[in-house]
Protein backbone atom coordinates (compact mmCIF):
# COMPACT_ATOMS: atom_id res chain seq x y z
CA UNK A 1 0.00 0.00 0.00
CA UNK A 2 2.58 2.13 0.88
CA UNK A 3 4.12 1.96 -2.65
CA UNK A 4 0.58 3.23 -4.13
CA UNK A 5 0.55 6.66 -2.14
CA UNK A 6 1.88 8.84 -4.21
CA UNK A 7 3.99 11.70 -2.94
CA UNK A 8 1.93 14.39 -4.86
CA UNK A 9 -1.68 14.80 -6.08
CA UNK A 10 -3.24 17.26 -7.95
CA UNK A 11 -6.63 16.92 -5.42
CA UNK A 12 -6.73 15.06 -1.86
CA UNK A 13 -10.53 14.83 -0.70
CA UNK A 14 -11.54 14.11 2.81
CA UNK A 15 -14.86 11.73 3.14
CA UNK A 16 -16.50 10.18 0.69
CA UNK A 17 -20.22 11.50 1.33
CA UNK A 18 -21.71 12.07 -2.14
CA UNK A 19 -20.99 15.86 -2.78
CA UNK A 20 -17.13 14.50 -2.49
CA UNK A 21 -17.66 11.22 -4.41
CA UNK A 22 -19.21 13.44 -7.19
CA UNK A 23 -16.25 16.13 -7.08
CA UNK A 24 -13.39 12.94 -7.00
CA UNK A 25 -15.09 11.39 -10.30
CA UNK A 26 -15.47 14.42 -12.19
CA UNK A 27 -11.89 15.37 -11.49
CA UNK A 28 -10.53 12.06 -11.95
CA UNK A 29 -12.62 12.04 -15.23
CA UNK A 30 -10.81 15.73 -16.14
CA UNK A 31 -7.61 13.72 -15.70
CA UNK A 32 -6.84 15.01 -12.09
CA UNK A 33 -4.55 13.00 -9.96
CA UNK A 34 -7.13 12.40 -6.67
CA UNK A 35 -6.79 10.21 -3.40
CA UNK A 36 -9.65 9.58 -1.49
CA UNK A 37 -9.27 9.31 2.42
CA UNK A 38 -11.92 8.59 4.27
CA UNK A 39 -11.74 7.84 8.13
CA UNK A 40 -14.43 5.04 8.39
CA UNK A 41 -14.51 1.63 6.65
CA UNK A 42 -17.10 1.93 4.28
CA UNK A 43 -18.57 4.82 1.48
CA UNK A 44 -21.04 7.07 2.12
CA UNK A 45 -20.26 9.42 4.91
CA UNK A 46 -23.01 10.96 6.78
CA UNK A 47 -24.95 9.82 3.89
CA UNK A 48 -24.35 6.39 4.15
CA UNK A 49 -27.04 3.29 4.17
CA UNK A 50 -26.35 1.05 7.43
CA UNK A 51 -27.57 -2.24 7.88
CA UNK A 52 -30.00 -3.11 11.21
CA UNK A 53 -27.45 -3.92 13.60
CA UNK A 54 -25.32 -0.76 13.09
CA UNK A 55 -28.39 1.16 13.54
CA UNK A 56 -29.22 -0.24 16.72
CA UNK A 57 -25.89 0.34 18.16
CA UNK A 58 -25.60 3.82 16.52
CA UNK A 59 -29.33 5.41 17.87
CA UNK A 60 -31.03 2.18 19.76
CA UNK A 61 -32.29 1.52 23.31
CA UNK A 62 -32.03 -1.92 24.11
CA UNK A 63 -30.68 -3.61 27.39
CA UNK A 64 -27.11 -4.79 27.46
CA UNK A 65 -26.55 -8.38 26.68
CA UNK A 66 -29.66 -8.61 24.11
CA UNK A 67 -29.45 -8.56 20.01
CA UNK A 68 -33.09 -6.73 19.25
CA UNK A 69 -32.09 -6.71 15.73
CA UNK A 70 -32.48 -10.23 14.92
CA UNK A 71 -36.52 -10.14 15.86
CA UNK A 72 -36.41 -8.79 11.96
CA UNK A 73 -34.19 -10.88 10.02
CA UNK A 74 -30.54 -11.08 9.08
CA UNK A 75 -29.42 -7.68 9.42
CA UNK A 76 -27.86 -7.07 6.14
CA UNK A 77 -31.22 -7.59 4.67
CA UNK A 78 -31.62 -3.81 5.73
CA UNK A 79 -30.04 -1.28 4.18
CA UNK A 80 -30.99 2.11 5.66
CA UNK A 81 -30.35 5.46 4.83
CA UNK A 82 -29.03 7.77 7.61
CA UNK A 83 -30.14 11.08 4.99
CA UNK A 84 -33.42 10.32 3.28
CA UNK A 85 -33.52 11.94 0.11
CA UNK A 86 -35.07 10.85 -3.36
CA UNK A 87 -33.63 12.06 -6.93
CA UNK A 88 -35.77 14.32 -9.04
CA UNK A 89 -35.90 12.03 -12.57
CA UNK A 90 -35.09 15.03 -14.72
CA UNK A 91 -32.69 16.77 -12.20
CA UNK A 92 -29.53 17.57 -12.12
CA UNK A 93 -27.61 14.50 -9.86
CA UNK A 94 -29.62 12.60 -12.63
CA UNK A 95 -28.12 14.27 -15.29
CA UNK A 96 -24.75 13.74 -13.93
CA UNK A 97 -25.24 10.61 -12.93
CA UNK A 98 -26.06 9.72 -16.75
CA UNK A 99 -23.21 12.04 -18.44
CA UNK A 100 -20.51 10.34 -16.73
CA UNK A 101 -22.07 7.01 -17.14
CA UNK A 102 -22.22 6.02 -13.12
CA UNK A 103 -25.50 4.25 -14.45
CA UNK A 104 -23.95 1.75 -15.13
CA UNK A 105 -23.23 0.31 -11.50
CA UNK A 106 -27.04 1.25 -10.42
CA UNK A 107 -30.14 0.38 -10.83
CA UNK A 108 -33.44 2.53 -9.87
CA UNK A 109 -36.80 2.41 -9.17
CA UNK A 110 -39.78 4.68 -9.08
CA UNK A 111 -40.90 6.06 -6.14
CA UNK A 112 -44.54 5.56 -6.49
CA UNK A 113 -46.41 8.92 -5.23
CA UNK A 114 -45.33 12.32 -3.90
CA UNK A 115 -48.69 13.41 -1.37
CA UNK A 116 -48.90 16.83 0.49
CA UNK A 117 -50.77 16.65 3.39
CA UNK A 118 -53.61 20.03 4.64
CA UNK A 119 -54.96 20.35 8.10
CA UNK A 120 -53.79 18.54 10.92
CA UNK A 121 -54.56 16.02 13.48
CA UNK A 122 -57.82 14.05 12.99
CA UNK A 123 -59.16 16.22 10.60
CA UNK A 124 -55.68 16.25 8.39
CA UNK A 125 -56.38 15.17 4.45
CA UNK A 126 -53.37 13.36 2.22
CA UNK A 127 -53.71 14.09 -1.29
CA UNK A 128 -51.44 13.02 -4.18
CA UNK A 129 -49.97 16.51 -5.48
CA UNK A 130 -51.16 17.24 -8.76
CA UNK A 131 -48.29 17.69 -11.34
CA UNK A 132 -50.65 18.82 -14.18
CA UNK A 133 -53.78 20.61 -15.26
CA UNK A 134 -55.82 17.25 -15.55
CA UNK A 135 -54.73 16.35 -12.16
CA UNK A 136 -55.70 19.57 -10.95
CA UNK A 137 -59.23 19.33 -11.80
CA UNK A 138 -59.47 15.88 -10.18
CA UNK A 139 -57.73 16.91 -6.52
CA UNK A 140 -59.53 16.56 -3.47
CA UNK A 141 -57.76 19.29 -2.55
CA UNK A 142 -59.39 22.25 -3.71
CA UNK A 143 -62.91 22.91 -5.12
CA UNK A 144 -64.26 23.02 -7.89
CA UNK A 145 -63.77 27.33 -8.51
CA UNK A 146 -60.36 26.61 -6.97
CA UNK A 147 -59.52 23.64 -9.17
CA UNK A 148 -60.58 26.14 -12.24
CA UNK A 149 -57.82 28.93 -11.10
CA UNK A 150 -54.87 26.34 -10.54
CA UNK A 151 -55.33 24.72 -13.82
CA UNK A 152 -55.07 27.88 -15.28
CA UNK A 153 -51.89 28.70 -13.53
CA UNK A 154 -50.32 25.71 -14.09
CA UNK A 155 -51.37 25.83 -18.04
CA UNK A 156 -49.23 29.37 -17.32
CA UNK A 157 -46.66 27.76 -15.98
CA UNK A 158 -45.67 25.76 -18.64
CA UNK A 159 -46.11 28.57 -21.65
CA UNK A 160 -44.10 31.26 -19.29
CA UNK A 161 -40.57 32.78 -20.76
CA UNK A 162 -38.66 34.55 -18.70
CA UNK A 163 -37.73 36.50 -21.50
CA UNK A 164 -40.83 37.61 -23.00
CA UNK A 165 -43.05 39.84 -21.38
CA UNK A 166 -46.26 39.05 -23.11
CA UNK A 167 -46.43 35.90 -20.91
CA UNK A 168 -45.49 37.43 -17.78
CA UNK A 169 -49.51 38.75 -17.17
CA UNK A 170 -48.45 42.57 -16.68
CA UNK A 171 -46.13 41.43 -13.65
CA UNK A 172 -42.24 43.03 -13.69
CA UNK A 173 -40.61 39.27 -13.06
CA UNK A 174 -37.54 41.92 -11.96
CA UNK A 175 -39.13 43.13 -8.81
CA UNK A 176 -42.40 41.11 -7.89
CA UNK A 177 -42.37 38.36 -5.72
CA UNK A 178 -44.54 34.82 -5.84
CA UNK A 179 -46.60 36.26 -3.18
CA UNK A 180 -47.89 38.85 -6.24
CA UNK A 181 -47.98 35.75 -8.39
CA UNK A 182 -50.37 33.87 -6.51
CA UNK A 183 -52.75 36.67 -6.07
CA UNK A 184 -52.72 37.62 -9.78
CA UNK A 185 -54.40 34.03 -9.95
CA UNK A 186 -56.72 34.17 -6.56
CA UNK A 187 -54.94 31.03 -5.50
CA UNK A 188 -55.96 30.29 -1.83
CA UNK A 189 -53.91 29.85 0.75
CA UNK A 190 -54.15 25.68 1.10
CA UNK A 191 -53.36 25.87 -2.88
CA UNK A 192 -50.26 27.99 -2.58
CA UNK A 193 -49.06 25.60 0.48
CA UNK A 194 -48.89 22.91 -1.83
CA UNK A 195 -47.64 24.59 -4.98
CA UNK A 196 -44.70 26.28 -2.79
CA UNK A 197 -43.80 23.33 -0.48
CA UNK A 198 -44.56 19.79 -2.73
CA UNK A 199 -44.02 21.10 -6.44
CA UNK A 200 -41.62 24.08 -6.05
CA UNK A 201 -39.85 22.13 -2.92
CA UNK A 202 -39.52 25.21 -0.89
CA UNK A 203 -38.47 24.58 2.90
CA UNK A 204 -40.32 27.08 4.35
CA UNK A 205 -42.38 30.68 3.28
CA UNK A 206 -39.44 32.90 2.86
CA UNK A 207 -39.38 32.56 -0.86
CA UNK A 208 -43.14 34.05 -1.32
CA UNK A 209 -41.68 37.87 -0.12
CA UNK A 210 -38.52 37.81 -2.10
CA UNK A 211 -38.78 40.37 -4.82
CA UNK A 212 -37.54 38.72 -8.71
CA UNK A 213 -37.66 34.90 -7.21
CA UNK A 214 -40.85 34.10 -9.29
CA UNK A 215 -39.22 33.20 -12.18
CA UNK A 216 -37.12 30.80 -10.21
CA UNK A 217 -40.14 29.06 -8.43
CA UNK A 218 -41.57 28.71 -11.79
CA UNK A 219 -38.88 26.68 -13.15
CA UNK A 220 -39.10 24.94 -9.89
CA UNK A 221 -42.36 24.18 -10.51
CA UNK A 222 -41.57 23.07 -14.12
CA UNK A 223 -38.76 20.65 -12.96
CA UNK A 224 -41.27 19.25 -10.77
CA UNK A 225 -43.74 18.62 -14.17
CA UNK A 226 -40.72 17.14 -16.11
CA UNK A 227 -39.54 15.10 -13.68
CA UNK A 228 -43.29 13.44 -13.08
CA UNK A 229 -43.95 13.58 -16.95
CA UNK A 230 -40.94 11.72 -17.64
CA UNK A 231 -41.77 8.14 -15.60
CA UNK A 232 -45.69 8.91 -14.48
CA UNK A 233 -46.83 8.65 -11.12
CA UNK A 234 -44.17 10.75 -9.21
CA UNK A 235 -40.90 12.94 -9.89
CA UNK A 236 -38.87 11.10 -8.30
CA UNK A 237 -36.86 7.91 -8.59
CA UNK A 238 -34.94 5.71 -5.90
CA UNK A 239 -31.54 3.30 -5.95
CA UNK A 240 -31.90 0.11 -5.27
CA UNK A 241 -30.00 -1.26 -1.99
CA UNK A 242 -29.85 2.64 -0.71
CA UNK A 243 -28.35 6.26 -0.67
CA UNK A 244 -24.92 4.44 -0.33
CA UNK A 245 -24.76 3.11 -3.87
CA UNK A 246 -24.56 6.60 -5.48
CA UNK A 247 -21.26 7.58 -3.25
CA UNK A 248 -19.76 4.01 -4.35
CA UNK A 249 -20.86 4.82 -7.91
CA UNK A 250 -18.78 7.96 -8.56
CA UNK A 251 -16.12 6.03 -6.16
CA UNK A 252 -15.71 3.56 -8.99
CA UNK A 253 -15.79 6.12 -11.95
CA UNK A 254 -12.98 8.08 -10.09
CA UNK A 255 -11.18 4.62 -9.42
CA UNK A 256 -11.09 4.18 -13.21
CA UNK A 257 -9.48 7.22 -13.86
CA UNK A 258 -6.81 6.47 -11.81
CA UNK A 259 -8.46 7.92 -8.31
CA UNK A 260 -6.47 6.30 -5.29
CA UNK A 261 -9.26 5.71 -2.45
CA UNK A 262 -8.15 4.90 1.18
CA UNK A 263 -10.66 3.72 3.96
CA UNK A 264 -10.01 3.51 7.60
CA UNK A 265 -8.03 6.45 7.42
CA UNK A 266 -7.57 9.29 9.84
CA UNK A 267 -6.23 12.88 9.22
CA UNK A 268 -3.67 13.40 11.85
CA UNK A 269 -2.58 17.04 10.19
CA UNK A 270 -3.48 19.55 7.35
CA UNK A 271 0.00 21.13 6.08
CA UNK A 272 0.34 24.66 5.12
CA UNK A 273 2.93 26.70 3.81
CA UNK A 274 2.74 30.67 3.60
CA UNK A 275 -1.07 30.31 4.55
CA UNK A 276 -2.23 27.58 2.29
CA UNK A 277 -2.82 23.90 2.61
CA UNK A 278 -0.24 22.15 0.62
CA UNK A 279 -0.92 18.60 2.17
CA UNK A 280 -1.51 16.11 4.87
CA UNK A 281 -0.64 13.74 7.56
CA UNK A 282 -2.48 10.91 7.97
CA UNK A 283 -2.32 7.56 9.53
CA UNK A 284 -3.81 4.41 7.66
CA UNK A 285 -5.57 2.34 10.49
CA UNK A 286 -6.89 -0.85 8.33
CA UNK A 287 -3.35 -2.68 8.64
CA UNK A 288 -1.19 -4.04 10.72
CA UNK A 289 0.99 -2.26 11.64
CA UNK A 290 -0.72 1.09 11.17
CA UNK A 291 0.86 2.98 8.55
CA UNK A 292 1.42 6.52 8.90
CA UNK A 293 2.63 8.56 5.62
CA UNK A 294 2.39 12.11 4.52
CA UNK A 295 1.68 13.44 0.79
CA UNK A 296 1.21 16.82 -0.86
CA UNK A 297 -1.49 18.26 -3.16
CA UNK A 298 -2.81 21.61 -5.26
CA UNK A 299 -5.80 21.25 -3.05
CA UNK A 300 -7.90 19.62 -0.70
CA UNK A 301 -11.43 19.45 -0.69
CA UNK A 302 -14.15 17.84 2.02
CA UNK A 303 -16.86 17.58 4.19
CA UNK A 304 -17.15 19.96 7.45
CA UNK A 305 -16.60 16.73 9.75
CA UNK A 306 -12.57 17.29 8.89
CA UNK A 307 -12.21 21.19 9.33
CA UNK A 308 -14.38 22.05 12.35
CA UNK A 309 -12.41 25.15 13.22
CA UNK A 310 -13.23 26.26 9.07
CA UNK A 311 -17.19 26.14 9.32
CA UNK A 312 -20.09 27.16 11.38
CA UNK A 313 -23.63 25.85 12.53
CA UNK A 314 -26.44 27.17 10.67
CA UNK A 315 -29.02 25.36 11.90
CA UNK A 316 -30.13 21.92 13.05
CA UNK A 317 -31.52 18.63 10.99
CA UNK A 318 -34.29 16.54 12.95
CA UNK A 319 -34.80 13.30 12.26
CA UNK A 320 -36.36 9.77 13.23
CA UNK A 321 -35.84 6.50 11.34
CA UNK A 322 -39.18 4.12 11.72
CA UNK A 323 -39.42 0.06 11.07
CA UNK A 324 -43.47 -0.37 10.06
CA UNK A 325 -45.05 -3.35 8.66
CA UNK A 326 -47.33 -1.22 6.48
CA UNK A 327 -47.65 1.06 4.02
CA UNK A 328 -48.64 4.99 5.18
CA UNK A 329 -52.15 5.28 5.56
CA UNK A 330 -54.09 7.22 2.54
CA UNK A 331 -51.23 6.46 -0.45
CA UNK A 332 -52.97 3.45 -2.24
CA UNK A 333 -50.74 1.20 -0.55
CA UNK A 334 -47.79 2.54 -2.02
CA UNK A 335 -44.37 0.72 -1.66
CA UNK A 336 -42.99 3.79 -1.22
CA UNK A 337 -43.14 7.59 -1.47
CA UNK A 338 -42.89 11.32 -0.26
CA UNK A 339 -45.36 12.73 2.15
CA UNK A 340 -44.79 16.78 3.34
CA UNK A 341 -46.65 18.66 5.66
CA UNK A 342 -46.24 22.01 4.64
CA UNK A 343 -45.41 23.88 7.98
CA UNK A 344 -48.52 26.70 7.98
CA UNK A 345 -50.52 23.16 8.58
CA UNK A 346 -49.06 22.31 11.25
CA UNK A 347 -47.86 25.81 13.46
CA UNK A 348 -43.96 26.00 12.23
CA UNK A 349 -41.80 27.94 10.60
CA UNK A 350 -39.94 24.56 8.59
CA UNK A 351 -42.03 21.51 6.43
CA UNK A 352 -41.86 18.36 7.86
CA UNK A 353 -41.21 15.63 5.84
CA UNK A 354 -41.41 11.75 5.71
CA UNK A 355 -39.89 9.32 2.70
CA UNK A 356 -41.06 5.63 3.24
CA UNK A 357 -39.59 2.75 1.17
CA UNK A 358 -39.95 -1.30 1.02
CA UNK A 359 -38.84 -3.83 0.47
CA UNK A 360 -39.66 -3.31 -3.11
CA UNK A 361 -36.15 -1.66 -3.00
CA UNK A 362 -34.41 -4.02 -1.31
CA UNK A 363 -33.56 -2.06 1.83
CA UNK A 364 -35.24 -4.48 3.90
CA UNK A 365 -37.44 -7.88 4.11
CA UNK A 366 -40.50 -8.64 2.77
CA UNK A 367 -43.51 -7.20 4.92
CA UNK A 368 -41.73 -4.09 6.03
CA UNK A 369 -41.15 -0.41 5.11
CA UNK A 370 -38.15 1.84 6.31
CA UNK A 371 -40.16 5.32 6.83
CA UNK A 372 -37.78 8.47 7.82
CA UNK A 373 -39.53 11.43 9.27
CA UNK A 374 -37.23 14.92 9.11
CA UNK A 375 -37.36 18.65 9.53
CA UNK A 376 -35.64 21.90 10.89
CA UNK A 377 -35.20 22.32 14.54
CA UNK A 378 -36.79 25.06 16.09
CA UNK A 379 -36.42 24.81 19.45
CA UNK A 380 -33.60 23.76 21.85
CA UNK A 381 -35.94 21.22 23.86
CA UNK A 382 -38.80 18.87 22.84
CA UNK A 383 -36.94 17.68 19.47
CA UNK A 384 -39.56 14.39 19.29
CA UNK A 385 -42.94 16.67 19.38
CA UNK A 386 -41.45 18.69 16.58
CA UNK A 387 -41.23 15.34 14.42
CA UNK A 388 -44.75 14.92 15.94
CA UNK A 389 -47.12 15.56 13.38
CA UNK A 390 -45.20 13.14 11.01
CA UNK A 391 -44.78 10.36 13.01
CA UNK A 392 -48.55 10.21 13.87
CA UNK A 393 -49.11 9.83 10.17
CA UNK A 394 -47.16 6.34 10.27
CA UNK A 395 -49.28 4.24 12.41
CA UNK A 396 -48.02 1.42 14.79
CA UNK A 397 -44.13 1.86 14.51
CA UNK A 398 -41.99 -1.34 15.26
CA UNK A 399 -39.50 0.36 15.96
CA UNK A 400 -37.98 4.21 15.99
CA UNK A 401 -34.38 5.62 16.11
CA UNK A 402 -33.98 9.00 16.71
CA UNK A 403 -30.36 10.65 17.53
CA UNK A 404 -29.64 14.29 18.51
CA UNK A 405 -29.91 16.86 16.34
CA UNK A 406 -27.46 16.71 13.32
CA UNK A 407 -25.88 20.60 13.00
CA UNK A 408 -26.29 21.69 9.67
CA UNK A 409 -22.23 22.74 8.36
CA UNK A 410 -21.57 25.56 5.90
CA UNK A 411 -17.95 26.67 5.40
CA UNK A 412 -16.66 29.84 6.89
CA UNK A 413 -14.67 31.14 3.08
CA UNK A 414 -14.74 30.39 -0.41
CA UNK A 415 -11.60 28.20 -0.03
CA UNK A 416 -9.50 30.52 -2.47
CA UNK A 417 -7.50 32.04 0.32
CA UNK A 418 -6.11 28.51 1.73
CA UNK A 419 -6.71 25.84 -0.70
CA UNK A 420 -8.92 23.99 1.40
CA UNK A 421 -13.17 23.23 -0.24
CA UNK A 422 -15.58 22.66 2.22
CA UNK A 423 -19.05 21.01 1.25
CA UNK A 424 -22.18 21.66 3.09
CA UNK A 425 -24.01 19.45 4.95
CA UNK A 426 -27.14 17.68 3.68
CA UNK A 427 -29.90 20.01 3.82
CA UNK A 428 -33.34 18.75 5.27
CA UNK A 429 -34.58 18.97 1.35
CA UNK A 430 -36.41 15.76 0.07
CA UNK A 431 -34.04 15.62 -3.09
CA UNK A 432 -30.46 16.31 -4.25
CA UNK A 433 -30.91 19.52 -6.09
CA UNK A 434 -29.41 21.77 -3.48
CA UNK A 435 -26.17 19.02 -3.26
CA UNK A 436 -26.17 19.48 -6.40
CA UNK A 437 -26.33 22.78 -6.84
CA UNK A 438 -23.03 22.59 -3.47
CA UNK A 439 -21.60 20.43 -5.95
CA UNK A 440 -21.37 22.65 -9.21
CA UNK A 441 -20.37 25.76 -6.77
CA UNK A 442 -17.17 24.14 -5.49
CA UNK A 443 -16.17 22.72 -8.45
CA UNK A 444 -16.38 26.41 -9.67
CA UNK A 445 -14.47 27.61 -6.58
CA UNK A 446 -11.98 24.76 -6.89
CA UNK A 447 -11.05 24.89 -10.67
CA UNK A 448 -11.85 27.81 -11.91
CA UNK A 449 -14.66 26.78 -14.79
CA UNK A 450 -18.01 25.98 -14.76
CA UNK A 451 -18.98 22.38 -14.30
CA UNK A 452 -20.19 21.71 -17.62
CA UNK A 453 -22.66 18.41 -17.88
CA UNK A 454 -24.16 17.35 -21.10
CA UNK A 455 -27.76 17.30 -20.76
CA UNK A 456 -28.48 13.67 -21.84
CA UNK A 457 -30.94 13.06 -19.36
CA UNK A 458 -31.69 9.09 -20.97
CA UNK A 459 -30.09 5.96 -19.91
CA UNK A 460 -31.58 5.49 -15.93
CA UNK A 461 -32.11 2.01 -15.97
CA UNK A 462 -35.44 1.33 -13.85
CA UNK A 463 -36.71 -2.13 -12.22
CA UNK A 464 -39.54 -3.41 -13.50
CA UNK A 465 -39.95 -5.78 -10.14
């Protein structure tokens, strides 16, 4: 091993969470010289999928002595995301994922329905979103006078330009917001809930006051169309086996391009010279003896876990993993799919959502469905009755994990100054687009260009189990 560490690299990257597994394959693929370090013995990061038994001993309860995790079946059987996130079908990780051909370790399957949820409590209604003008008209969730105005915007929707006034209905796109959007059409308030938080994918209200957004919810809106037009049923689309196959897939792609990748492997020391990182120290724990070894590079790039003193909390990611043995209640016994409770339903300032898959996906045994409840902390205290109203919508739960609350990392500079990239953490989103969008910004930072990806946007190879 020690002969395969070279003493320079054009790129060293610290974790291999998916932001950095994308950033090592494209550079490998842009002939970069990359090594991979990551401190833990398997791909995936933060964003990893664990198997049963490492759940239980990472957020469980159980009594010393005891091995709960074999009531349900050999625990690789499970594989378990720790983020749950889906992939929009016509978005952007999916049109990287088909440029550089990472396809072609993965395979994918539709998530079957994307639901929004209005009221609360007993009297709460789930309702597939409506991705179209047809399926506007047929929603339970509006009435019929209602249903007549959203058709109409959405038929706007898809004829708007941004560049040609005549289909911007006397609005200035420069200066309104989407508040003055929405009221141009009468839209009610349960109607712009739904449009804002389960099509456009906002977090929270801040984006209906910001003046010149519009056009970007539109497109939002638009993606969210596509993406359900291009597969039926809902926009988004799910690896099978887990999360953790998309981090191994761009591990492979950089491995062909001559990216060296080194697990078990802990960062004892960032070197710097005249202000800038210029290397590391590290210490390779996976063989006996240790091995301990230093190497230079151009720059380094990683997740906040390896430069604590380089970023800063911005917030705080809530989340509970749930065993069921049944589908959520009011989805046509879906095998899986995306449920949000836009947060005006429910009192809060942040959406809650929930992402529920089977074993159609093989992330767990027949009979049972993984479902992952998540938002934005907004209080110090009382973290489980902020997941509340979502994990009342799951039924009898077998079984629930629920850590502390995950900080959310963004870096402190650009990385210019000192050579050294920092990625953000994952984002309580339901998809990849912001990673995405972290992904294309430090590759900017980093080398100077714009991340360029063809827009193929064919090739996803789906399971027809």
């Amino acid at each position: 091993m020690a002969d395969e560490i070279a003493k320079e690299y054009d790129v060293i990257v610290l974790g291999t969470g998916l932001t950095e597994c994308i950033l090592s394959g494209v550079l490998s693929v842009k002939g970069k010289k990359v090594l991979h370090i990551d401190r833990n013995d398997h791909y995936g990061g933060e964003a990893a999928s664990v198997n049963l038994e490492t759940l239980f001993k990472k957020y469980g309860n159980f009594a010393a002595g005891t091995e709960p995790w074999k009531e349900y079946g050999r625990p690789n059987d499970w594989n378990i995301d720790l983020v749950p996130k889906f992939l929009m079908s016509s978005g952007e990780l999916t049109n990287i994922l088909v440029s550089t051909d990472v396809t072609r370790y993965l395979e994918f399957k539709q998530v079957a329905g994307s639901y929004v949820q209005q009221g609360a409590g007993s009297k709460a209604t789930i309702a597939k979103v409506p991705s179209d003008a047809a399926e506007a008209l047929r929603s339970p969730l509006m009435g019929i006078f209602e249903k007549r105005r959203m058709k109409s915007f959405i038929e706007w929707v898809g004829e708007f330009d941004p560049k040609d006034p005549a289909t911007h209905k006397g609005l200035d796109m420069a200066t309104c917001t989407m508040k003055d959007v929405f009221e141009k059409f009468s839209l009610e308030a349960g109607t712009k809930d739904f449009v804002g938080h389960a099509m456009a994918l906002y977090l929270n209200d801040n984006y209906l006051d910001t003046p010149g957004a519009a056009p970007e919810t539109i497109e939002r809106i638009r993606l969210y169309g596509q993406s359900v037009a291009r597969y039926g049923k809902s926009p988004y689309i799910y690896p099978l086996y887990g999360l953790g196959e998309l981090p191994q897939g761009f591990a492979r792609l950089s491995a062909i391009y001559g990216g060296t990748y080194m697990l078990n492997t802990n960062v004892d020391e960032l070197v710097y010279e005249n202000g800038k990182a210029v290397g590391i120290k590290a210490t390779m724990t996976g063989v006996e003896p240790e091995m301990k070894f230093e190497t230079r590079a151009k720059m380094i790039l990683g997740d906040p876990s390896y430069f604590p003193d380089k970023v800063k909390v911005v917030g705080h990611v809530l989340r509970a993993i749930c065993i069921l043995k049944h589908p959520l209640a009011s989805t046509n016994d879906a095998d899986s799919c995306q449920l949000i409770i836009p947060q005006s339903q429910v009192g809060r300032k942040n959406d809650i959502y929930i992402a529920c898959v089977s074993s159609a996906h093989n992330v767990c045994p027949k009979g049972y469905w993984i479902a992952i409840v998540s938002t934005i902390a907004e209080t110090s205290a009382n973290h489980h009755l902020e997941l509340a109203p979502g994990i009342e919508r799951l039924g009898k739960i077998e079984e629930q994990f629920m850590g502390p609350p995950i900080p959310l990392y963004e870096p402190l500079e650009d990385g210019r100054n000192d050579n050294i990239f920092i990625s953000k953490s994952y984002d309580a989103t339901s998809h990849f687009e912001t990673s995405t969008e972290d992904v294309k910004d430090i590759y900017r930072r980093c080398a100077g260009e714009e991340l360029v990806v063809e827009g193929l946007r064919e090739g996803i190879q789906m399971s027809q189990e």
